[in-house]
Protein backbone atom coordinates (compact mmCIF):
# COMPACT_ATOMS: atom_id res chain seq x y z
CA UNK A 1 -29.08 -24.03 11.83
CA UNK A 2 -27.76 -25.37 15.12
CA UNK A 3 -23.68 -25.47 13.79
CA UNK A 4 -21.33 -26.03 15.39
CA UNK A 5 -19.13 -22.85 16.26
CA UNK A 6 -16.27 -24.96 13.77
CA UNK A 7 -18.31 -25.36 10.89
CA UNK A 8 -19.65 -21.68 11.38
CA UNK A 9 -15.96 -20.29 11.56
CA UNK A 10 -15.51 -22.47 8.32
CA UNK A 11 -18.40 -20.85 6.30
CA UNK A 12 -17.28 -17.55 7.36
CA UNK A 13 -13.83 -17.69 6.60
CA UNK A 14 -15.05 -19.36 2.97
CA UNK A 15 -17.09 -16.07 3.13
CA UNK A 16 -14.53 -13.35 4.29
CA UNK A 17 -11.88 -13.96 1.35
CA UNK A 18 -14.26 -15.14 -1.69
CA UNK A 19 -17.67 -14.63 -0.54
CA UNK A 20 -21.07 -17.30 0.36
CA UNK A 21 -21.26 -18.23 -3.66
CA UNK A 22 -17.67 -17.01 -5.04
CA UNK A 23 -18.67 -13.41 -5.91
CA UNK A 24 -15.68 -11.83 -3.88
CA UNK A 25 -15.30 -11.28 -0.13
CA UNK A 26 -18.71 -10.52 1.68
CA UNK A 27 -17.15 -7.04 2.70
CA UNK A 28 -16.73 -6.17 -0.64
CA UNK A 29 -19.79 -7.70 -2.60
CA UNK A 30 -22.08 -8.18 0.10
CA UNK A 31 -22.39 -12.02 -0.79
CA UNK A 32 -22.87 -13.07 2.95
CA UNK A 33 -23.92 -16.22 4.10
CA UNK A 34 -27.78 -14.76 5.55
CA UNK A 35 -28.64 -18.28 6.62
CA UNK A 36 -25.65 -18.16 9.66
CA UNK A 37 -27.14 -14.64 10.58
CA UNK A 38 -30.66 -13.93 12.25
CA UNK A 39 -32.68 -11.44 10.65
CA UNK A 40 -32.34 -9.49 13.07
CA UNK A 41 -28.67 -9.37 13.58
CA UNK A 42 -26.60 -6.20 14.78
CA UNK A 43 -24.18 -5.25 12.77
CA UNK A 44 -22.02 -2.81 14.45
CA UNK A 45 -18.35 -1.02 13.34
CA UNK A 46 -17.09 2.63 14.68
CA UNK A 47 -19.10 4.26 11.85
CA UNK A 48 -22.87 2.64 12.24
CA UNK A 49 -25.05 -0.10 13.39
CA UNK A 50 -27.47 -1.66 11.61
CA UNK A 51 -29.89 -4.11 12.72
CA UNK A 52 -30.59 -6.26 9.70
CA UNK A 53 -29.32 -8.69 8.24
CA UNK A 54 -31.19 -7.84 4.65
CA UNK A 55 -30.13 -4.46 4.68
CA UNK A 56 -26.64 -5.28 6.11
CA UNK A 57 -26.37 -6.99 3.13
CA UNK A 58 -27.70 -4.07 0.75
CA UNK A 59 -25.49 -1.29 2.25
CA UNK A 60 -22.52 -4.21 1.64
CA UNK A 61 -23.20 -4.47 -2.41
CA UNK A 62 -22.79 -0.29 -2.73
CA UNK A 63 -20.18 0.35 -0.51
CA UNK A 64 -17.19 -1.07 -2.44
CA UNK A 65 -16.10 -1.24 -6.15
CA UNK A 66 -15.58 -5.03 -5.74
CA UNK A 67 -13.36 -4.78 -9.07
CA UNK A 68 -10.55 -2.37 -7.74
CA UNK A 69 -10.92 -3.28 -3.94
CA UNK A 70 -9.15 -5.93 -1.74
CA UNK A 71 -9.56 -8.31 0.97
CA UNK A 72 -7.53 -10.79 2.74
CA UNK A 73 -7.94 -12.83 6.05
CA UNK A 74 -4.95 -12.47 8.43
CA UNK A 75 -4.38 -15.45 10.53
CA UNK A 76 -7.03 -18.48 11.45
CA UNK A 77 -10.15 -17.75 13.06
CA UNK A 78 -10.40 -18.50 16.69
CA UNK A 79 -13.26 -19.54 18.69
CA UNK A 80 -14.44 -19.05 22.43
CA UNK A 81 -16.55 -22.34 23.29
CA UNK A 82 -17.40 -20.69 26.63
CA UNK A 83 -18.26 -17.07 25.20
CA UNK A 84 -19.92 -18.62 21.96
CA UNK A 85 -17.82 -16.08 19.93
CA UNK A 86 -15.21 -16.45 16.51
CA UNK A 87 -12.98 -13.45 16.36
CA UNK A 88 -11.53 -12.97 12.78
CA UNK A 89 -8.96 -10.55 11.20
CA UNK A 90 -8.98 -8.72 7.92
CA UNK A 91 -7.33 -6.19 5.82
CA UNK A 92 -9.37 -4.42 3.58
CA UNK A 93 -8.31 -1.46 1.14
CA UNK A 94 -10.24 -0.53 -2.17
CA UNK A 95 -12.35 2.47 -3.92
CA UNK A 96 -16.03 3.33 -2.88
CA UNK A 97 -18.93 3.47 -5.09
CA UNK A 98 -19.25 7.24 -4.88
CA UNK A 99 -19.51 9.72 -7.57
CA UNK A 100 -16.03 10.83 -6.55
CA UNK A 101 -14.73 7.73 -6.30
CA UNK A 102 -12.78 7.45 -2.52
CA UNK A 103 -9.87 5.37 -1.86
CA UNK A 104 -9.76 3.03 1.23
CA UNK A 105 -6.39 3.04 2.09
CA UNK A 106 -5.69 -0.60 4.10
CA UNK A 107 -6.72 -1.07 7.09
CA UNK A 108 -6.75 -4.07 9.32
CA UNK A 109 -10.92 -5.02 10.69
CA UNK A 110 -11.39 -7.63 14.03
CA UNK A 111 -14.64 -9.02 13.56
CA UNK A 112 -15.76 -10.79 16.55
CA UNK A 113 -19.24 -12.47 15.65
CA UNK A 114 -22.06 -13.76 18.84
CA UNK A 115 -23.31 -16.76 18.25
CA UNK A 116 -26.81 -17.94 20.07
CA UNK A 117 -28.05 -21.10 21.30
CA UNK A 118 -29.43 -22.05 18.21
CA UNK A 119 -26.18 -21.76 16.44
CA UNK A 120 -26.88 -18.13 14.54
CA UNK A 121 -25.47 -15.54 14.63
CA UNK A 122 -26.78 -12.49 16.20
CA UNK A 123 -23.83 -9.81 16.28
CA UNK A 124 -21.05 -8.88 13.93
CA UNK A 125 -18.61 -6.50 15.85
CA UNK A 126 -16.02 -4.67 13.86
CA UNK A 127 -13.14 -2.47 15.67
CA UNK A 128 -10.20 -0.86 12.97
CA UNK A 129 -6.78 -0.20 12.93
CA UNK A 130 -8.15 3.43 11.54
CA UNK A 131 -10.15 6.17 13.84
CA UNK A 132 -13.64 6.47 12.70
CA UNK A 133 -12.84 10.12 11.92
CA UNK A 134 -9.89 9.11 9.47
CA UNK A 135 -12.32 7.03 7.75
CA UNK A 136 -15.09 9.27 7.43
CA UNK A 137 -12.44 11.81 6.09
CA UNK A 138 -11.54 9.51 3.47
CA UNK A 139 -15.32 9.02 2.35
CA UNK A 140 -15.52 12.04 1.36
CA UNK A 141 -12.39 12.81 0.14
CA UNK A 142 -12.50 13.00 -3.83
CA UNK A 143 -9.99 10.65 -6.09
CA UNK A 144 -8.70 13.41 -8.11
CA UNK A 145 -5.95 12.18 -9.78
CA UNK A 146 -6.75 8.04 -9.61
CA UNK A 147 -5.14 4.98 -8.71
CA UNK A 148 -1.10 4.82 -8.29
CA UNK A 149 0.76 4.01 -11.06
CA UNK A 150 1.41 0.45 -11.32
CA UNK A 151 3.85 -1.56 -12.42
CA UNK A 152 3.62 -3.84 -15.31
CA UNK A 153 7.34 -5.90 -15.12
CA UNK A 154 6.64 -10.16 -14.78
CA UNK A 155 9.52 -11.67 -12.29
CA UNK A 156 12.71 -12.80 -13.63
CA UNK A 157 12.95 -16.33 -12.69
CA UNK A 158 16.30 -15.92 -10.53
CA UNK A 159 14.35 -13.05 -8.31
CA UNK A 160 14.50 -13.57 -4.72
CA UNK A 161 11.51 -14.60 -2.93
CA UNK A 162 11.51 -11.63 -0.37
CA UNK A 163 11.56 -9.05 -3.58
CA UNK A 164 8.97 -11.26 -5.31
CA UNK A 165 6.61 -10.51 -1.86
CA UNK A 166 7.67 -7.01 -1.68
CA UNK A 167 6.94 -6.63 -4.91
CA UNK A 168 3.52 -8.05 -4.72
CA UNK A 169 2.40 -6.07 -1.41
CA UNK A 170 3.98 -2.38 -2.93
CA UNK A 171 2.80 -2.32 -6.64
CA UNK A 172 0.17 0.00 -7.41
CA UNK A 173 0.23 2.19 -4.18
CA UNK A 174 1.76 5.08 -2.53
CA UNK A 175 3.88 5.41 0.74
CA UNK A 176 1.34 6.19 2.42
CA UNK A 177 -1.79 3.37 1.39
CA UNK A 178 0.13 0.58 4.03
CA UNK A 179 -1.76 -0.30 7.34
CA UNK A 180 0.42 -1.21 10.37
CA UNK A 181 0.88 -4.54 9.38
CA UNK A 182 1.94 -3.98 6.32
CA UNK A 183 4.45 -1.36 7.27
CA UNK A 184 5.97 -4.04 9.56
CA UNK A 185 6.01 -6.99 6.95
CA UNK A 186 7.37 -4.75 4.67
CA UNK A 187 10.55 -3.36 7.27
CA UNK A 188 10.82 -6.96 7.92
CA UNK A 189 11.36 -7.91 3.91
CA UNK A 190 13.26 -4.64 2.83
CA UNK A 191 15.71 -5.63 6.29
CA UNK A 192 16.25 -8.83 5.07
CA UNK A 193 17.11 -7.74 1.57
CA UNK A 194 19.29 -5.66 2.53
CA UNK A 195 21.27 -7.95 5.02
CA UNK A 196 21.78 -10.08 1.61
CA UNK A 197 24.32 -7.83 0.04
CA UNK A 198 23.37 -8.75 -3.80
CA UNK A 199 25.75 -7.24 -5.91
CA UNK A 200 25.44 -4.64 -7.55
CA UNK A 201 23.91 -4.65 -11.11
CA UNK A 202 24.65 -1.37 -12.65
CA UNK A 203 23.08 -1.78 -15.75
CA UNK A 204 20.07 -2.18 -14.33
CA UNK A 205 19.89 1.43 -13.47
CA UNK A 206 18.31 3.43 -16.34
CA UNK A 207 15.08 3.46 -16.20
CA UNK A 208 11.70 5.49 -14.42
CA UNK A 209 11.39 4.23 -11.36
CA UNK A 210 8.16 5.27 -9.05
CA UNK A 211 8.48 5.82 -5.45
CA UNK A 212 6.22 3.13 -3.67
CA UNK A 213 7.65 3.00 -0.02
CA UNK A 214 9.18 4.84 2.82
CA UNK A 215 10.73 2.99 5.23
CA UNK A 216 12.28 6.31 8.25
CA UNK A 217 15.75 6.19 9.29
CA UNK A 218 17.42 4.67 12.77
CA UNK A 219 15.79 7.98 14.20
CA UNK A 220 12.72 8.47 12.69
CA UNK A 221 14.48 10.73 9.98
CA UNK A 222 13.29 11.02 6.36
CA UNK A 223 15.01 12.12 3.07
CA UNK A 224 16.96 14.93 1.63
CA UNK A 225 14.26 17.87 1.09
CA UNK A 226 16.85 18.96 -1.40
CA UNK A 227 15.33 16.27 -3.90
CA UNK A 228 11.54 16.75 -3.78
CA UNK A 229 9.47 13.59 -2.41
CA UNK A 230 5.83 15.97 -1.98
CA UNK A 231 3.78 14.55 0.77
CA UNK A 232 0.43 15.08 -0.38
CA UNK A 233 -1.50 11.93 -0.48
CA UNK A 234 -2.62 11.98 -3.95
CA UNK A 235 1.12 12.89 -5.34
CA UNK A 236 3.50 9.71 -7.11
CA UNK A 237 7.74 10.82 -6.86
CA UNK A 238 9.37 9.40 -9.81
CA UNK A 239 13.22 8.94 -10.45
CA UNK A 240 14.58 8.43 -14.16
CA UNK A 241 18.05 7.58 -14.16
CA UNK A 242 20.88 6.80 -16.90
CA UNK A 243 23.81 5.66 -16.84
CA UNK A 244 25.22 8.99 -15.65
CA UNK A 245 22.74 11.18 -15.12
CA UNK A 246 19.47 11.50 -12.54
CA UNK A 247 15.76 13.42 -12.76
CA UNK A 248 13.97 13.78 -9.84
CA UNK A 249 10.61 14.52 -10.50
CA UNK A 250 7.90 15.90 -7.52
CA UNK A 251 4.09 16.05 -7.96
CA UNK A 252 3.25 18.96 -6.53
CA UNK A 253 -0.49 18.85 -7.59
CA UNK A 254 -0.81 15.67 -9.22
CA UNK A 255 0.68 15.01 -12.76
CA UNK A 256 -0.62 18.73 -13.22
CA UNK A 257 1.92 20.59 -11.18
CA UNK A 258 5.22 18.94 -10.40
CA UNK A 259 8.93 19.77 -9.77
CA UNK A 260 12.09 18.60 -11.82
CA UNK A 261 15.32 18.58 -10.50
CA UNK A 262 18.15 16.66 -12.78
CA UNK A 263 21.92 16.37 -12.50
CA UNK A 264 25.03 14.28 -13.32
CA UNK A 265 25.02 10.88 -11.50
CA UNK A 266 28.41 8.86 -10.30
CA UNK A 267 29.65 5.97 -8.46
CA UNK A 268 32.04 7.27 -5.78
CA UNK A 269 34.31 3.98 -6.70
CA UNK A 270 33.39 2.54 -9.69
CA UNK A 271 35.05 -0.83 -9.79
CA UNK A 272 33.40 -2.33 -7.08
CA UNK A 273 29.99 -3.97 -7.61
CA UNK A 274 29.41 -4.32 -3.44
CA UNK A 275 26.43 -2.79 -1.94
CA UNK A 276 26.02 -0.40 -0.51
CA UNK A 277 26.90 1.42 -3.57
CA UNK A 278 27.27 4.74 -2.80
CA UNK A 279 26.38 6.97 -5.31
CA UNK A 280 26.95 11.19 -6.22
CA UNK A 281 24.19 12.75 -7.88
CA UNK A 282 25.66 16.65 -8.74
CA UNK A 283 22.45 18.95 -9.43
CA UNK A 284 22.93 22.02 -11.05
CA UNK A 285 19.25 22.70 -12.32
CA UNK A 286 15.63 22.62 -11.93
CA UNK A 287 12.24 23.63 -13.06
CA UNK A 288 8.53 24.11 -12.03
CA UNK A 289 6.07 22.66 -14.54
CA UNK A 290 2.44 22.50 -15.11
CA UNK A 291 0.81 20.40 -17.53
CA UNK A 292 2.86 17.79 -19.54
CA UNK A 293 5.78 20.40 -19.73
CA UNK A 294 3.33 22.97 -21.75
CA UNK A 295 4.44 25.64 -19.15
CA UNK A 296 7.83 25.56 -17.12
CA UNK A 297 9.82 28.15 -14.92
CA UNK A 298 13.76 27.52 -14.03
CA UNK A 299 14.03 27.18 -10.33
CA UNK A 300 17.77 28.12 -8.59
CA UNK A 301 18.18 24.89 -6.96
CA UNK A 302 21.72 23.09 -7.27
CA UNK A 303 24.02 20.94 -4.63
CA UNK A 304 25.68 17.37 -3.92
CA UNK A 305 22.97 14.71 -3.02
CA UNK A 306 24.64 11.23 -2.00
CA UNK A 307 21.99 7.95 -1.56
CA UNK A 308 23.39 4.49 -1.69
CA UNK A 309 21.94 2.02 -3.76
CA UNK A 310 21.17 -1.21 -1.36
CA UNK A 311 19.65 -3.63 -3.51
CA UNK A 312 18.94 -3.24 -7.68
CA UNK A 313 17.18 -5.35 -9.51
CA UNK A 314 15.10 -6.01 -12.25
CA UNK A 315 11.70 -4.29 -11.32
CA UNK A 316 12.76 -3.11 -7.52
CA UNK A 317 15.23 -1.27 -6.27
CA UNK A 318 15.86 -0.29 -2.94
CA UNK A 319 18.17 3.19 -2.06
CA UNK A 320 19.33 4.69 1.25
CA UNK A 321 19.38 8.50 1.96
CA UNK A 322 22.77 9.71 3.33
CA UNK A 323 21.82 13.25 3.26
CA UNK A 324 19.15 13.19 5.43
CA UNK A 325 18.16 10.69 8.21
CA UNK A 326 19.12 7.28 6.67
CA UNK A 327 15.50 6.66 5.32
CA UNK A 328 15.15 3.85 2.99
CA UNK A 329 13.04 4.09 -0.27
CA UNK A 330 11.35 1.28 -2.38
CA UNK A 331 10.93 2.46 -5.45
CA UNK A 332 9.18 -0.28 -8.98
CA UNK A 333 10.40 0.05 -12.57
CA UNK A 334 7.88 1.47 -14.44
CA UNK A 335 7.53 1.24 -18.46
């Protein structure tokens, strides 16, 4: 083709985020651009190696569900004039087209691509932010219960801008989908939300409200065991509140097996609308139940469980453990 190492960074960024024709990001649809690649092209990452540019591109169009999977470029290509090289940087998350349906949880890709005399290119090297073994373990571990619940509230037109991108980045996972970039964007935003000090909107409160991020204490610490957050991969925490009055609910196995714990709920001083608002939830019951509350057993379990409420609003609300280590939770308003 003899292009310059600009205009091939430009068709391959076009190619990264929506594909060579617009059918989606090559990753995910396997709509590459074959006329930057030589046939013969390796294509290496920690998993395989292929040397083929045709059945690169084959292996691309089955490996992804294009529909429920994600992709989106990082920063700016760069390019090495004296190696002949363009490094790029991806994030890619999404379901595989197996019969059991695998989820991709996100991971960050640096592609660095070779790039001959001639102006093709003849490598694609991929290194992750995930160990080969983690991702061969997720391959072939099944989707049992599906996707995490998602929320479906539209932004109020007064929301902040940080809780708008929080928002966008946490809705429709679990605390433990985020690669490491993610996890510090999103310390970054919930930090900054905090430091705001928006009052506190009480009314706001009642609701269902899923668990979508954990963001550890000062030392590393997590939250109150006392209130059951299940750390299964495949489990969604949920917390319905009132006005006066809490449910914690813990998958245990899914929506098939989970545990209720539910209480009285108060404001330790209840004419202030500051934040932190520290709040007393008083349990005196709970319950072990297996499908949609068909079969339930009492459990013993009662106690004081404090948590201040950092940041409520509309669709997001953002609590601090005082219990346990001083872990912060994201949790999205769910209908």
């Amino acid at each position: 083709t003899n292009q310059t190492l600009s205009q091939l960074a430009q068709r391959l960024e076009r190619a990264l985020v929506n594909g060579d024709t617009g059918q989606g990001g090559y990753f995910l649809t396997g709509d590459l651009p074959t006329d930057i690649f030589r046939d013969d092209c390796v294509f290496i990452d920690p998993t395989n190696s292929v040397s083929s540019t045709s059945q690169y591109q084959t292996a691309l169009r089955v490996l992804f569900d294009p529909k429920e999977s994600s992709v989106r470029l990082l920063s700016s290509l760069s390019i090495s004039e004296e190696e002949r090289t363009i490094t790029a940087t991806i994030q890619s998350q999404g379901i595989l087209q197996l019969p059991w349906r695998p989820i991709v949880k996100a991971y960050e890709s640096t592609i660095v691509y070779k790039v001959d005399n001639n102006g093709l290119i003849y490598e694609q090297l991929q290194t992750w932010s995930k160990s080969a073994l983690e991702a061969l373990k997720e391959s072939f571990t099944p989707n049992v219960f599906g996707t995490a619940p998602k929320s479906t509230f539209e932004a109020e037109p007064n929301e902040p801008l940080q809780v708008t991108r929080l928002f966008d980045i946490v809705n429709g996972r679990r605390p433990t989908d985020y690669s490491p970039s993610e996890q510090l964007e999103i310390d970054s935003l919930v930090d900054s939300i905090v430091e705001q000090h928006y009052p506190w909107k009480r009314e706001l409160l009642p609701g269902k409200w899923v668990l979508v991020y954990l963001q550890p204490g000062p030392n590393g610490g997590g939250i109150d065991r006392r209130i059951p957050f299940p750390e299964f991969d495949f489990n969604d925490s949920y917390q319905v509140f009132g006005l006066d009055s809490v449910v914690n609910i813990g998958e245990v196995f899914g929506p098939n097996l989970r545990v209720e714990v539910g209480g009285d709920l108060t404001e330790a001083d209840t004419t202030s609308l500051q934040v932190p608002k520290r709040c007393i939830a008083n349990i005196f019951g709970g319950k072990l139940c297996a499908f949609e509350n068909s079969c339930c057993v009492s459990l013993p379990i009662s106690g004081e469980g404090l948590f201040d409420g950092v940041y409520l609003g509309e669709r997001l609300r953002i609590g601090q453990n005082v219990n346990g280590g001083g872990a912060r939770v994201v949790q999205l308003r769910l209908k």
